[in-house]
N, C-alpha and C. Protein backbone atom coordinates (compact mmCIF):
# COMPACT_ATOMS: atom_id res chain seq x y z
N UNK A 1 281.35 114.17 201.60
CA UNK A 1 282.61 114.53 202.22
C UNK A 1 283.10 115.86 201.65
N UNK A 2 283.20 116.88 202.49
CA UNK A 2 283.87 117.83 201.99
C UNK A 2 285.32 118.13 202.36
N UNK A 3 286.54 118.32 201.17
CA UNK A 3 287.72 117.83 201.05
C UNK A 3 288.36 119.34 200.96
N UNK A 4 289.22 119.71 201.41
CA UNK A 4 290.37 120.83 201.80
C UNK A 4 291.45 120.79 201.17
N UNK A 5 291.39 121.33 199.74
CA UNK A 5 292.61 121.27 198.82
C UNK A 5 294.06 121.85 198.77
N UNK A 6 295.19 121.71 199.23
CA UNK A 6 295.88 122.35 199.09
C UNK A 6 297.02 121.67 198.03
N UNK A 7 298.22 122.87 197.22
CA UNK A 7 298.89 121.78 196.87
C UNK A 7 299.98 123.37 196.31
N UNK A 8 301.57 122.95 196.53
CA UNK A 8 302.41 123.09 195.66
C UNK A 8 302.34 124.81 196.90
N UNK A 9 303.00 123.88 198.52
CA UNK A 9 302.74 125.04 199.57
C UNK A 9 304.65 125.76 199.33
N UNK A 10 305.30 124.69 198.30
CA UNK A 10 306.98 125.52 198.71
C UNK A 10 307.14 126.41 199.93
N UNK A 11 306.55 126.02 201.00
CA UNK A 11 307.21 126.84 202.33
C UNK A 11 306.75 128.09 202.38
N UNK A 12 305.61 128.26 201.94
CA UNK A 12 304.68 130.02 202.10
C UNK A 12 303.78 129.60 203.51
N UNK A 13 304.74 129.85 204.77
CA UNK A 13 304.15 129.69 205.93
C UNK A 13 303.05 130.38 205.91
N UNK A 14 302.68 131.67 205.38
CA UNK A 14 301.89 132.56 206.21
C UNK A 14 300.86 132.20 205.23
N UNK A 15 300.91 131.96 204.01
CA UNK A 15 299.56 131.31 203.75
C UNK A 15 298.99 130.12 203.97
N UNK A 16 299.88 129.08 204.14
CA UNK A 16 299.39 127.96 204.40
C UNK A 16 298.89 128.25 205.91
N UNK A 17 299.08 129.41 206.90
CA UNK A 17 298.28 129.66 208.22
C UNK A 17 296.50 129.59 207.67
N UNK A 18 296.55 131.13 207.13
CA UNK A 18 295.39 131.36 206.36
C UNK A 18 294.35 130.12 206.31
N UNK A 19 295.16 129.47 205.25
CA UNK A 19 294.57 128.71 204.41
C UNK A 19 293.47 127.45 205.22
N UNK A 20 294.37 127.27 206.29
CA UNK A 20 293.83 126.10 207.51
C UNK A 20 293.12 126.79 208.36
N UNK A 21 293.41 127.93 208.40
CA UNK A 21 292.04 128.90 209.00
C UNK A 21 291.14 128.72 208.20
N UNK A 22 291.07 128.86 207.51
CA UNK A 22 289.28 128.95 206.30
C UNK A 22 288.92 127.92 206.21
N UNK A 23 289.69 126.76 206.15
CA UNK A 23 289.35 125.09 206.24
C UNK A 23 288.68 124.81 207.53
N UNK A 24 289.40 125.39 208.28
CA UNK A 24 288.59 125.29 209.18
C UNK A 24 287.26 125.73 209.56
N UNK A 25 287.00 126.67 209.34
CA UNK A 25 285.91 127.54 209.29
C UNK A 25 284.92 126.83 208.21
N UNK A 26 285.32 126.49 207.80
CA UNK A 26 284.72 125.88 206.30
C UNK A 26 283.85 124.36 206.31
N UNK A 27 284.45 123.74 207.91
CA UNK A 27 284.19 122.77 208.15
C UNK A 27 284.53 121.47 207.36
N UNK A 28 286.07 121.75 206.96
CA UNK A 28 285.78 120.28 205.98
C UNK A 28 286.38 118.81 206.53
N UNK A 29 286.10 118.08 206.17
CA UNK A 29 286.36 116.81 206.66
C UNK A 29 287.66 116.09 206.90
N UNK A 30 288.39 116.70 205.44
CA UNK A 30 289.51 116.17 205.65
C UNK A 30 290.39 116.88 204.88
N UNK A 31 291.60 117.46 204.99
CA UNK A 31 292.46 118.41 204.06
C UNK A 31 293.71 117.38 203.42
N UNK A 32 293.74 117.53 202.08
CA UNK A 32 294.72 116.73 201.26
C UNK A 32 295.13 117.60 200.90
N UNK A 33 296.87 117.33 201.31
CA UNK A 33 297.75 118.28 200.23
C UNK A 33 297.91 117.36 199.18
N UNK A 34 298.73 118.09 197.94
CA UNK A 34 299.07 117.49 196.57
C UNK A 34 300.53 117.42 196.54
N UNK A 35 301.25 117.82 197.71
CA UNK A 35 302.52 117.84 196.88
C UNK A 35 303.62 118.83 197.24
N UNK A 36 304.60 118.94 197.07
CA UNK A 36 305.74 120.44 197.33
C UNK A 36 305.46 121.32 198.17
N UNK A 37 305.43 120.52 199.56
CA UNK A 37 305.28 121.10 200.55
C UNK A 37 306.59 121.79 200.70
N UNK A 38 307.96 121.44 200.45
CA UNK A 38 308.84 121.99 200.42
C UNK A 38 308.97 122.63 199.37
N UNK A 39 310.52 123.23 198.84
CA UNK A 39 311.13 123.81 197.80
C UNK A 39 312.27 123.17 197.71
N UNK A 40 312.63 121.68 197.17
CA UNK A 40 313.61 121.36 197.17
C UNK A 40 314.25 121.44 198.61
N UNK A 41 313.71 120.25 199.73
CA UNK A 41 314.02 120.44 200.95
C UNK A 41 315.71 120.56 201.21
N UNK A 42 316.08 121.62 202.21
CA UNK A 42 317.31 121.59 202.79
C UNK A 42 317.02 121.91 204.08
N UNK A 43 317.70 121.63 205.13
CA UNK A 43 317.43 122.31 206.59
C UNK A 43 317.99 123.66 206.68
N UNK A 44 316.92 124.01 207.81
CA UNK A 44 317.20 125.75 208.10
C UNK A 44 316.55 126.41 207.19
N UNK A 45 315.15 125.47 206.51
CA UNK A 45 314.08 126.57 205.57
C UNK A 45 312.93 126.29 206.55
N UNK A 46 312.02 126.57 205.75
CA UNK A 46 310.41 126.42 206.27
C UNK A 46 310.08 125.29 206.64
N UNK A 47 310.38 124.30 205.96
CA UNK A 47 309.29 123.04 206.06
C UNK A 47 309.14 122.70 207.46
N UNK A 48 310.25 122.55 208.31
CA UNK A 48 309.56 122.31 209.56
C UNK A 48 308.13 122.94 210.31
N UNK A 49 308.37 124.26 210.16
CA UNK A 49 307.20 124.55 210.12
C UNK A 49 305.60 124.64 209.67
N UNK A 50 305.63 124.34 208.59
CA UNK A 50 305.14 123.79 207.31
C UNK A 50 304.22 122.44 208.13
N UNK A 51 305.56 121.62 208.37
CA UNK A 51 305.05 120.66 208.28
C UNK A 51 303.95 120.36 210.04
N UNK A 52 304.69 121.22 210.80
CA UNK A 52 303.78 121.42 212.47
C UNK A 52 302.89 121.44 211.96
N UNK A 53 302.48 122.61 210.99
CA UNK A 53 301.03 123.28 210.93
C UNK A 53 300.03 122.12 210.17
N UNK A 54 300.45 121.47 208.95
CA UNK A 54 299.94 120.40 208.38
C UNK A 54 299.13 119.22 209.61
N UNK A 55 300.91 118.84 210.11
CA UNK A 55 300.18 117.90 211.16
C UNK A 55 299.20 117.98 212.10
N UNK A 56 299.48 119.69 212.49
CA UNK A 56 298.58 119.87 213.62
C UNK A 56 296.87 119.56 212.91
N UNK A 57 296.87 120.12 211.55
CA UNK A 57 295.53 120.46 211.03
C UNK A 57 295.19 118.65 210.77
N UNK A 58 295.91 117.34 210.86
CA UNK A 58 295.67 116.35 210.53
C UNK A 58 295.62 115.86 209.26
N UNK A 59 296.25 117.14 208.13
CA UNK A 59 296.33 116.57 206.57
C UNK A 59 296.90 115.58 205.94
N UNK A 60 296.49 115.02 205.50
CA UNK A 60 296.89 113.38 204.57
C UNK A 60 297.28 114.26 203.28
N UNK A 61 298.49 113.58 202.50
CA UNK A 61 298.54 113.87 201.32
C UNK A 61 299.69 112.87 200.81
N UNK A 62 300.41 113.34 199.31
CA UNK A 62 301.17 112.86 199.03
C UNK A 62 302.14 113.93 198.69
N UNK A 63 303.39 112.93 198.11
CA UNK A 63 304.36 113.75 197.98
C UNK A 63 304.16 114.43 196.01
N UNK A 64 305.50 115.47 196.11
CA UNK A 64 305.49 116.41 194.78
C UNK A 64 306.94 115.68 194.53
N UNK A 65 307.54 116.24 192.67
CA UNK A 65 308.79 116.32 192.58
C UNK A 65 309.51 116.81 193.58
N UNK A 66 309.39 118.19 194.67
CA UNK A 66 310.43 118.61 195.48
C UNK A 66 310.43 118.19 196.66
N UNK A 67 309.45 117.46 197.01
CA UNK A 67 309.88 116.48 198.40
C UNK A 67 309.30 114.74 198.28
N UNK A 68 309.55 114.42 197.10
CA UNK A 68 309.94 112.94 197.13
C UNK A 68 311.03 112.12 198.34
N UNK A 69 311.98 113.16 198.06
CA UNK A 69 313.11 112.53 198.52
C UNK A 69 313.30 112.56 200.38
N UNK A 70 311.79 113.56 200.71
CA UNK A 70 311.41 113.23 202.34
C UNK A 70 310.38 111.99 202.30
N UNK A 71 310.21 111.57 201.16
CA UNK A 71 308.88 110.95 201.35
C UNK A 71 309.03 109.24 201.00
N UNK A 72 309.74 108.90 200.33
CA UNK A 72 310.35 107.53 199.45
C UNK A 72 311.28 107.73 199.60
N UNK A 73 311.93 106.69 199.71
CA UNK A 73 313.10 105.87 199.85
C UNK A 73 314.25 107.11 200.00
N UNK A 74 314.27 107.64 201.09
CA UNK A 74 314.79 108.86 201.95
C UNK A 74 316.36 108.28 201.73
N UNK A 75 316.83 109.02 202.00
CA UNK A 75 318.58 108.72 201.74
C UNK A 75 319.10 109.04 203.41
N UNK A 76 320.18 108.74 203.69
CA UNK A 76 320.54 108.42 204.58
C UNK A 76 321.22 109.92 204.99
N UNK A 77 322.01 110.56 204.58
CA UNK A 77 322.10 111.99 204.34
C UNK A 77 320.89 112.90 205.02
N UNK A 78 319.88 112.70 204.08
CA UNK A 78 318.43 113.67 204.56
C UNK A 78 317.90 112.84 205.67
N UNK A 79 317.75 111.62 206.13
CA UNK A 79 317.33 110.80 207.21
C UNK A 79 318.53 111.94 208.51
N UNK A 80 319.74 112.07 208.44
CA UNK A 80 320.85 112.49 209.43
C UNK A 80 320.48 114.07 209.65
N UNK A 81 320.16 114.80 209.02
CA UNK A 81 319.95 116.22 208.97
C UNK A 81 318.56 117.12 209.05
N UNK A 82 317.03 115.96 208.43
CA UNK A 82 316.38 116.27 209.11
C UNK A 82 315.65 116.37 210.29
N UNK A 83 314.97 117.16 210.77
CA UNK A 83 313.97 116.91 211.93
C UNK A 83 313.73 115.52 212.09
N UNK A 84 313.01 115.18 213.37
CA UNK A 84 312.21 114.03 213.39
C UNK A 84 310.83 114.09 213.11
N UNK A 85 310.42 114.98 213.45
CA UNK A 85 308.65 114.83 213.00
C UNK A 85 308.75 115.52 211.84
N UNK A 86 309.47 116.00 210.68
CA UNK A 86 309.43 116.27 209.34
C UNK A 86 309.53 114.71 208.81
N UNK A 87 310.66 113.79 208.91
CA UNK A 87 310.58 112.63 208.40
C UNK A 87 309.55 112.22 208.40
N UNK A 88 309.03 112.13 210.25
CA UNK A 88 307.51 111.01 210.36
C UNK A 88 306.38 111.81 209.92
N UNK A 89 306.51 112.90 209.50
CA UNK A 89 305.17 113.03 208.95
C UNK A 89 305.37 113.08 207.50
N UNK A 90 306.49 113.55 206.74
CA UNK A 90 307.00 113.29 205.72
C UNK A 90 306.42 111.79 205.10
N UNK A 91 307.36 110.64 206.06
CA UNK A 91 306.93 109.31 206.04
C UNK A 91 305.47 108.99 205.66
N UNK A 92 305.02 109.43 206.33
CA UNK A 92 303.37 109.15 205.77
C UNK A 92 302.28 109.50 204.40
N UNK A 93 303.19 110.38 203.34
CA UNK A 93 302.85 110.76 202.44
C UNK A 93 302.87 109.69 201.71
N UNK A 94 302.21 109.67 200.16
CA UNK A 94 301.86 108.36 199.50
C UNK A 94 302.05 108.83 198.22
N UNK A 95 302.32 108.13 197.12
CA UNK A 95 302.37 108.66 195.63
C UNK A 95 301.48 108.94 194.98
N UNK A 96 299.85 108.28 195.78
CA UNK A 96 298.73 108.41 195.42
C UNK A 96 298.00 108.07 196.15
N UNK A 97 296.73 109.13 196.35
CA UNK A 97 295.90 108.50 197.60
C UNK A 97 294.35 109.02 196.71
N UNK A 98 293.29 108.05 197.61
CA UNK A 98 291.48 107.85 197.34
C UNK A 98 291.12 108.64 198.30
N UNK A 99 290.15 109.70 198.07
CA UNK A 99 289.72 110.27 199.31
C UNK A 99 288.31 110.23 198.68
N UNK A 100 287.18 109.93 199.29
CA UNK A 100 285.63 110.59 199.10
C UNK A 100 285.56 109.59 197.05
N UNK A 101 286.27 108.71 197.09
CA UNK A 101 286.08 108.29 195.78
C UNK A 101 286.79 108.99 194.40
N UNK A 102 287.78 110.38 195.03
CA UNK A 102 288.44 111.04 194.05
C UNK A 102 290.00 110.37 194.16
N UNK A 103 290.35 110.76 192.98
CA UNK A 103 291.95 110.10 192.60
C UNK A 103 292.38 111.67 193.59
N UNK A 104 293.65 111.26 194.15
CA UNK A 104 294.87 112.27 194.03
C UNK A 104 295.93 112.12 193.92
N UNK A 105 296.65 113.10 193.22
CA UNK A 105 298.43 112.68 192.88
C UNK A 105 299.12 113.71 192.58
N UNK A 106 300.16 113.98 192.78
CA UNK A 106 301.10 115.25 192.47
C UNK A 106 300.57 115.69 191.25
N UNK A 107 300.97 114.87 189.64
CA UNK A 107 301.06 114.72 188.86
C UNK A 107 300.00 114.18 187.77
N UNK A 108 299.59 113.92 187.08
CA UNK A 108 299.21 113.20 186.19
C UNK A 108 299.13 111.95 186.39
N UNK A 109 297.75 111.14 186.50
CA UNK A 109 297.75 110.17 187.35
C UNK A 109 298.44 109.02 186.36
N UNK A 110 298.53 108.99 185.10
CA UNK A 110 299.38 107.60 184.39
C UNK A 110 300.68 107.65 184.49
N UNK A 111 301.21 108.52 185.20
CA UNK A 111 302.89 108.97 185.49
C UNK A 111 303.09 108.24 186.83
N UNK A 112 304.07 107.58 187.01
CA UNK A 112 304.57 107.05 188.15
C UNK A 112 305.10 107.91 189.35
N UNK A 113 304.71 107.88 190.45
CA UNK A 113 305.18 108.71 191.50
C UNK A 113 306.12 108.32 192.24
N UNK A 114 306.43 107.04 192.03
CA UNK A 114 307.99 106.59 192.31
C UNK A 114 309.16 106.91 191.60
N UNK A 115 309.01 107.40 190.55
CA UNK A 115 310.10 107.63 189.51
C UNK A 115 310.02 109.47 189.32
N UNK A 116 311.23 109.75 190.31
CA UNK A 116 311.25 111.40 190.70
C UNK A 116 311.52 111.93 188.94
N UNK A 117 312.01 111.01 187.84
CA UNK A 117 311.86 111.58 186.62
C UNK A 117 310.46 111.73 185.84
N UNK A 118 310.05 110.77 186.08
CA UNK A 118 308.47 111.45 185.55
C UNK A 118 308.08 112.54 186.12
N UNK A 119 308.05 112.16 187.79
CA UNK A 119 307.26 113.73 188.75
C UNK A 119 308.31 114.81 188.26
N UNK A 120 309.33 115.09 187.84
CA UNK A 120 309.96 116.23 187.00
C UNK A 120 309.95 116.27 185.30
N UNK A 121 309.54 115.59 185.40
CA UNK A 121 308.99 115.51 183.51
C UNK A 121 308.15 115.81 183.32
N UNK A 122 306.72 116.58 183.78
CA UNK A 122 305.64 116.96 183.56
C UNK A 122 306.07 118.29 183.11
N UNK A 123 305.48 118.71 182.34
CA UNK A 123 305.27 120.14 181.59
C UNK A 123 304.03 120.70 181.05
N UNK A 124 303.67 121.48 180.82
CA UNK A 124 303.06 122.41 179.62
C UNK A 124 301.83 122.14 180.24
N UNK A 125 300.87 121.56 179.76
CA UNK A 125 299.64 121.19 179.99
C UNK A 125 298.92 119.86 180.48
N UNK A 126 298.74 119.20 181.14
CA UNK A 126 298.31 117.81 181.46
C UNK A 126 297.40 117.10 180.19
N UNK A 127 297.67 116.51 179.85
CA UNK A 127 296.72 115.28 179.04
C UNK A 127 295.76 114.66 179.69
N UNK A 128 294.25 115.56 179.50
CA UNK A 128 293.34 115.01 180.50
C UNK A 128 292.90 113.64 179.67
N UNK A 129 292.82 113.59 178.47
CA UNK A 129 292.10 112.39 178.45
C UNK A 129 293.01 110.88 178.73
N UNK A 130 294.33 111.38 178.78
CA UNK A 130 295.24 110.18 178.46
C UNK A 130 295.02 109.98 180.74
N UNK A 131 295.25 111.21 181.27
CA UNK A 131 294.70 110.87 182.72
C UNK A 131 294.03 110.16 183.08
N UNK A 132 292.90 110.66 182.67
CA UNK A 132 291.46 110.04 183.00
C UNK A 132 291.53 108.58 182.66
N UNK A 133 291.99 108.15 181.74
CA UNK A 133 291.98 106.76 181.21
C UNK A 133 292.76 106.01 182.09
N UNK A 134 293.91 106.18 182.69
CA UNK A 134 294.47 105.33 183.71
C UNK A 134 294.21 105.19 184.87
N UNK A 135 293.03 105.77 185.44
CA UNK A 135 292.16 105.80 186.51
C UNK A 135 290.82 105.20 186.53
N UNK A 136 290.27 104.78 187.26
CA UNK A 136 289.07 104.87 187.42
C UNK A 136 287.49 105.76 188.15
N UNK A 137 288.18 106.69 188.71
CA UNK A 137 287.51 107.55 188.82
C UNK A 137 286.88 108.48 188.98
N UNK A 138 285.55 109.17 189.17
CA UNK A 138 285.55 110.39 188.17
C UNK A 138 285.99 111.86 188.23
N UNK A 139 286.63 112.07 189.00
CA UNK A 139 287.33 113.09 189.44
C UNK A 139 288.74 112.86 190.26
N UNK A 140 289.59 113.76 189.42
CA UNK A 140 291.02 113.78 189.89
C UNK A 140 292.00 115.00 189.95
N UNK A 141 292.48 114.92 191.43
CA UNK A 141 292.95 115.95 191.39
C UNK A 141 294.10 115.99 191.83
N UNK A 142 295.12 117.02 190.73
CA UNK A 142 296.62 117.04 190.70
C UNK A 142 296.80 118.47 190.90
N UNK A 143 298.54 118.45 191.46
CA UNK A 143 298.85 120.05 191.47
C UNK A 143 300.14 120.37 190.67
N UNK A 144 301.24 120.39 191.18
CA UNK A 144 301.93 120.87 190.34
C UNK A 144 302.59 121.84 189.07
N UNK A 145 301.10 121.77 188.41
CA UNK A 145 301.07 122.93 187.36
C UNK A 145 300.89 124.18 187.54
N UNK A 146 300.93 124.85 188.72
CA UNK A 146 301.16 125.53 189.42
C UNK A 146 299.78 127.18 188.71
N UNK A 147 298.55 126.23 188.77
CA UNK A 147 297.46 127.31 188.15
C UNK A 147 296.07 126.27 187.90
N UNK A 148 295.19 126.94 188.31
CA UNK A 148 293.98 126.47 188.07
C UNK A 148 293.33 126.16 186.95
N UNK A 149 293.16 124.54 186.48
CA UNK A 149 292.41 124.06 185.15
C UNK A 149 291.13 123.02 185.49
N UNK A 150 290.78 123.16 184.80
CA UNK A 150 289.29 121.57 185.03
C UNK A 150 289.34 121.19 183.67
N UNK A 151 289.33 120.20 183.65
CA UNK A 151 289.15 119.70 182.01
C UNK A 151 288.17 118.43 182.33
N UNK A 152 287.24 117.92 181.18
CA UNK A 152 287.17 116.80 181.13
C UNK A 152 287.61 116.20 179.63
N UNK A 153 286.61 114.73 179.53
CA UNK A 153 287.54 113.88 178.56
C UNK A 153 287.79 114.86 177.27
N UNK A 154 286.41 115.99 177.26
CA UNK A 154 286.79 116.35 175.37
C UNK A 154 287.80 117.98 175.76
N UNK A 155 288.15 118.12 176.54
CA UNK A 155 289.09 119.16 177.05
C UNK A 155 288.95 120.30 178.30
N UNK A 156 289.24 121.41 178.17
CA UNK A 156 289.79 122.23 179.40
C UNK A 156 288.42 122.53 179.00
N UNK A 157 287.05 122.84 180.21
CA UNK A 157 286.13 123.26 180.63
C UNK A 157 286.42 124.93 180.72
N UNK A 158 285.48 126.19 180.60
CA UNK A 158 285.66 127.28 180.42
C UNK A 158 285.60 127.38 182.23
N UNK A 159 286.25 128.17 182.72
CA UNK A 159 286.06 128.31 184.00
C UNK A 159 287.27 129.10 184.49
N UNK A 160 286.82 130.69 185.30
CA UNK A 160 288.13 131.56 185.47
C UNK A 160 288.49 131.00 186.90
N UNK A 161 288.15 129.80 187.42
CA UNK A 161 288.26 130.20 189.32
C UNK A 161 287.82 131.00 189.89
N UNK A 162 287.36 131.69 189.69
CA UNK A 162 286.44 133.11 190.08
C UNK A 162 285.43 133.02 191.20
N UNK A 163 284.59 131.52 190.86
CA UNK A 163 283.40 131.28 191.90
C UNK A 163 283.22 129.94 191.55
N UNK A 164 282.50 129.41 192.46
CA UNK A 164 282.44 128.10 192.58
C UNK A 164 282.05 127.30 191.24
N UNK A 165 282.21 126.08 191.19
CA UNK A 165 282.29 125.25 190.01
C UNK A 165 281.06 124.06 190.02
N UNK A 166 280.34 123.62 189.50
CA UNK A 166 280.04 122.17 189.50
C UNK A 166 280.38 121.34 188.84
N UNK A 167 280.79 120.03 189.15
CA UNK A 167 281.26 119.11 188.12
C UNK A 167 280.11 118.33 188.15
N UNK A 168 279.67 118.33 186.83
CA UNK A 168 278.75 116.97 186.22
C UNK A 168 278.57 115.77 186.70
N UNK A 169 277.97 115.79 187.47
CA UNK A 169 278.56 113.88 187.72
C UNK A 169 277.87 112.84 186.41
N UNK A 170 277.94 113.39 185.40
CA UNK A 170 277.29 112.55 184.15
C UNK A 170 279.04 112.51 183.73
N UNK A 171 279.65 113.45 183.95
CA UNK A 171 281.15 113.49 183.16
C UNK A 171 281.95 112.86 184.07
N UNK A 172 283.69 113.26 183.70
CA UNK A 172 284.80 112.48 184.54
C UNK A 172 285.90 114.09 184.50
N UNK A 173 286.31 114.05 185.18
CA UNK A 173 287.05 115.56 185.71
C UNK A 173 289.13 115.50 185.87
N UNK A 174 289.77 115.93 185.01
CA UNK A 174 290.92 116.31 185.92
C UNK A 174 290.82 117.85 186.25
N UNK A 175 291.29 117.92 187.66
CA UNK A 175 291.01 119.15 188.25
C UNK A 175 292.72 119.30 188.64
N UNK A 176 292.88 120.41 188.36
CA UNK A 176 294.60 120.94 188.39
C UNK A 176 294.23 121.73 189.69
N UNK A 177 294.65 122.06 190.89
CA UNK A 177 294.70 122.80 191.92
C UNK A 177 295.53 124.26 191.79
N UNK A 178 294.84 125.05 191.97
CA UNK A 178 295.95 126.56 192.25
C UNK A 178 296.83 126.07 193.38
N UNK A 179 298.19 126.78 192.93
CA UNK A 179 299.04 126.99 194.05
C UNK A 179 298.63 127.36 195.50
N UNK A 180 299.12 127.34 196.62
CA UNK A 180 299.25 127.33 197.91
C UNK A 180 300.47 128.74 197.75
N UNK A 181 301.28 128.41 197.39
CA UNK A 181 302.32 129.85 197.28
C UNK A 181 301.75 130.66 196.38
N UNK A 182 301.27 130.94 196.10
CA UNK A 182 300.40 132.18 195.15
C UNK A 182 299.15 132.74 196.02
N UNK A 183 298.97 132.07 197.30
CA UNK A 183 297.55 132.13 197.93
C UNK A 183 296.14 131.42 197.22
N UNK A 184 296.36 130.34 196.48
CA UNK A 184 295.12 129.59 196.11
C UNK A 184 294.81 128.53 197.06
N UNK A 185 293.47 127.61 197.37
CA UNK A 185 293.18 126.92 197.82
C UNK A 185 292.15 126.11 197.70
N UNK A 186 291.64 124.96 197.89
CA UNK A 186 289.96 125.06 197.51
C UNK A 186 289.20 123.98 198.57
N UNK A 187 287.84 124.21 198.17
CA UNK A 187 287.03 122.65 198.44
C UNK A 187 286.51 122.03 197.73
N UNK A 188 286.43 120.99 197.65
CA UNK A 188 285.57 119.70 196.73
C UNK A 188 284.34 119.27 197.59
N UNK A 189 283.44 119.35 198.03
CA UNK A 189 282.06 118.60 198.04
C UNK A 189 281.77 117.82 197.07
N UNK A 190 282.37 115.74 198.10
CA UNK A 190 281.79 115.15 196.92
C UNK A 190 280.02 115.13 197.41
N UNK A 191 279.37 115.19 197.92
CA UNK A 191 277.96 115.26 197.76
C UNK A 191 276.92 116.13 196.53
N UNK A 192 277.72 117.56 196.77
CA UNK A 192 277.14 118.50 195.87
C UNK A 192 277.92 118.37 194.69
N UNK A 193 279.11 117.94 194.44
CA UNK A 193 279.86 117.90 193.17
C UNK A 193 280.46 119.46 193.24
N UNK A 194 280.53 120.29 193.78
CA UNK A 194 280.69 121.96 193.68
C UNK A 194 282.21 121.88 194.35
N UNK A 195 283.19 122.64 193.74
CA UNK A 195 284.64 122.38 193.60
C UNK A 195 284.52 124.17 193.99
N UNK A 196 284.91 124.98 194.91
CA UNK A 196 285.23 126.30 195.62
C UNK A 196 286.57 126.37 195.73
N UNK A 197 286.63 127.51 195.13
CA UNK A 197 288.65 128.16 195.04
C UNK A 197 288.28 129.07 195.87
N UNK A 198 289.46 129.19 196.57
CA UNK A 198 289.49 130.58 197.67
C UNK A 198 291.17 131.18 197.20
N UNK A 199 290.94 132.49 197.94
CA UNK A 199 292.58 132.67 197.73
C UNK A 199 292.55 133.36 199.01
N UNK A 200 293.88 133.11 199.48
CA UNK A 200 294.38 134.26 200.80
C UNK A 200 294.60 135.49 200.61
């Protein structure tokens, strides 16, 4: 399965165009966002749009700290003021989803994605091994940290993003995603194990 990474789009329409252009082109199977598709949603920003283009492309993902609150237990307020197909596609995001046998999650997968204080309590660097341990398996991929890392269990793997990657399949992987608002993006081939960053 080859997987279409995006994550942490805060409303950068014109790359997230890009970005589903090359996915496309790229042929991949299925595109998962990670997360902050918005910027702290309010109406009369991007996300509606944002979110057309997502749906149109058919992306599954979950939600980030800045759009939890389209995604879980929505308040009645943001239910009155947003769109309708921002909610329902909003609606369909998950705190954690399996794709191709990889974990995904905003965050750090032993952090709860129901509790908008953990998904805003993440900082500094992810704890891959304490990750890896609350999962089962062998590759996982989070965004949020807003920059490209791979680590496995004994730490951060040397790797600039520069060109494509292989992950070991003898090892176990957290893979941090580049931003979407910075112009990062990637693919995962779980067949070949080879993890490709692109930028717009």
């Amino acid at each position: 399965m080859r997987i279409g990474l995006l994550t942490d789009i805060h409303e950068a329409v014109d790359h997230l165009r890009t970005a589903l252009a090359v996915l496309a082109a790229e042929r991949v199977d299925v595109i998962a966002q990670l997360g902050d598709v918005c910027d702290l949603y309010g109406p009369d920003r991007g996300t509606a749009e944002v979110v057309r283009l997502l749906a149109a492309a058919g992306a599954v993902g979950v939600w980030g700290n800045h759009d939890i609150g389209l995604c879980h237990e929505v308040a009645e307020a943001v239910r009155q003021e947003a769109e309708p197909h921002v909610l329902a596609y909003m609606g369909s995001m998950r705190g954690r989803l399996e794709l191709g046998g990889c974990h995904l999650s905003h965050v750090d997968p032993h952090l709860d994605p129901t509790d908008a204080l953990q998904l805003w309590s993440a900082r500094g660097q992810p704890d891959a091994a304490t990750a890896l341990a609350a999962v089962p398996h062998r590759v996982s991929f989070i965004g949020h940290y807003h920059r490209w890392r791979v680590s496995d269990e004994a730490g951060p793997v040397l790797w600039d993003a520069a060109g494509p990657l292989t992950l070991d399949p003898a090892r176990r992987f957290l893979v941090v995603v580049g931003p979407l608002v910075s112009g990062h993006f990637g693919v995962y081939d779980t067949d070949t194990a080879v993890l490709t960053p692109f930028r717009c």
